[in-house]
Protein backbone atom coordinates (compact mmCIF):
# COMPACT_ATOMS: atom_id res chain seq x y z
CA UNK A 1 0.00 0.00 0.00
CA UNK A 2 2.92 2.19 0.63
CA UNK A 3 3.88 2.12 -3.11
CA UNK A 4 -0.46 3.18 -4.18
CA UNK A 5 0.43 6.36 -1.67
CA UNK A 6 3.78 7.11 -2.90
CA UNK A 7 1.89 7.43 -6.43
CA UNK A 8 -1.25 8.59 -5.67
CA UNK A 9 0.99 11.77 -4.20
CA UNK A 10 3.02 12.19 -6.63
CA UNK A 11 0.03 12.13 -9.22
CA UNK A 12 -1.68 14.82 -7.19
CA UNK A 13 -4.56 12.20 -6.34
CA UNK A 14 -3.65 12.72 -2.79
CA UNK A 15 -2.36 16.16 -1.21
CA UNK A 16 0.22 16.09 1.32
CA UNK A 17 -0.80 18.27 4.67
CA UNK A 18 1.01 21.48 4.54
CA UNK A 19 2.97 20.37 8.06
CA UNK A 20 3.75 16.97 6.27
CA UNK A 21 5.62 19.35 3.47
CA UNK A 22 7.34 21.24 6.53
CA UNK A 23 8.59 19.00 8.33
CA UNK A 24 9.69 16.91 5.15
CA UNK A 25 12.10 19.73 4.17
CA UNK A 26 13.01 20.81 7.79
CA UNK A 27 14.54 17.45 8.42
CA UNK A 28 16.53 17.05 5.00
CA UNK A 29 17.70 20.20 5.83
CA UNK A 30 18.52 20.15 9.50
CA UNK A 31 20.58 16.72 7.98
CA UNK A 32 22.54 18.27 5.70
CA UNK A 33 23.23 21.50 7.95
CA UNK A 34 26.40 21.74 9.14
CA UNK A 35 25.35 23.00 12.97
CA UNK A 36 23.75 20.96 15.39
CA UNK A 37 22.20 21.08 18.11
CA UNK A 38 23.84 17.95 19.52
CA UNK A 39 26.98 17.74 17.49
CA UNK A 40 28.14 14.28 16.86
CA UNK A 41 31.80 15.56 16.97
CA UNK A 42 31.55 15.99 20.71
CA UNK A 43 29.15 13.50 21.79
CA UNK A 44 29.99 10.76 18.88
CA UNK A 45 26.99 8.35 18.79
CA UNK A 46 24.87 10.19 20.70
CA UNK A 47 24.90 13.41 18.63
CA UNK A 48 22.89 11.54 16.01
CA UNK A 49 19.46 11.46 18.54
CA UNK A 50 18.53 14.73 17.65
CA UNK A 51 18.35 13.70 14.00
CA UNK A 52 16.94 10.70 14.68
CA UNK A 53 14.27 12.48 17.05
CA UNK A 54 13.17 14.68 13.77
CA UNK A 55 13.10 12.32 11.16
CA UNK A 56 10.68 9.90 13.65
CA UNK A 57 8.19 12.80 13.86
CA UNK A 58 8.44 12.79 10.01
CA UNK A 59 7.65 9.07 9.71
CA UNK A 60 4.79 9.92 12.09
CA UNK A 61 3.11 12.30 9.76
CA UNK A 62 3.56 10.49 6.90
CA UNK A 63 1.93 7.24 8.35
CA UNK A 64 -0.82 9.43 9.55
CA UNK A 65 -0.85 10.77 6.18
CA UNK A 66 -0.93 7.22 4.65
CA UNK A 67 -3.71 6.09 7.22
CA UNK A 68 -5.59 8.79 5.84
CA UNK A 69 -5.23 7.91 2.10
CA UNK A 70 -6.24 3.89 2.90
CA UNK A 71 -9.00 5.20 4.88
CA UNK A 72 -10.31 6.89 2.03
CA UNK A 73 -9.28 4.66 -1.03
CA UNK A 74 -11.28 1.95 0.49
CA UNK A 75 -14.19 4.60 0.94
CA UNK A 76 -13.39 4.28 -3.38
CA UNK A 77 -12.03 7.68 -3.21
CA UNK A 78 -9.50 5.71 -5.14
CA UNK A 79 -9.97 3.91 -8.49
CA UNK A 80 -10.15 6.91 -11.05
CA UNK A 81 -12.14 9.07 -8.24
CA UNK A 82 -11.80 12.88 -7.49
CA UNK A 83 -8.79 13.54 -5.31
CA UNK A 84 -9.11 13.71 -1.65
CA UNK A 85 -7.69 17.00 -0.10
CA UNK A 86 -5.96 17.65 3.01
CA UNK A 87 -9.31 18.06 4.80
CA UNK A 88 -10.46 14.77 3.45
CA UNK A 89 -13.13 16.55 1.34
CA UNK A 90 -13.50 15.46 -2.10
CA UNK A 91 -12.00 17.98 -4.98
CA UNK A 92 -13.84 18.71 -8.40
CA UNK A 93 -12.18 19.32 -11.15
């Protein structure tokens, strides 16, 4: 089912909450920043929580996000249907 999400986003059948989006580019970024706010060059190991910490509140939203997109395929939003919006109200085209 992860795979049916993965395209029904990316097809614009499903759309993302806007703090999904956030948080998605807030933890690649926070990644690939150079500051930290535990640095792993002091603490080794144990620098790498805070990173960890962000990108598990990321999975959290997207399997909420996910839940959401089930819940309403098997509703047969899915299957050629209008596109489900963040509020889980049906769009028109």
């Amino acid at each position: 089912m992860w795979w049916r999400f993965l395209k029904a986003v990316r097809s614009g059948e499903h759309r993302l909450a806007p703090m999904t989006w956030v948080a998605a580019a807030g933890a690649v970024l926070y990644t690939l920043w150079p500051l930290d706010l535990i640095p792993e060059m002091v603490l080794g190991p144990l620098g790498l929580v805070d990173d960890a910490g962000l990108w598990g509140i990321l999975l959290v939203l997207v399997t909420r996000e996910k839940q959401r997109f089930e819940a309403a395929y098997r509703a047969g939003h899915g299957r050629g249907q209008a596109p489900i919006d963040v509020e889980g109200t049906v769009r028109r085209s």
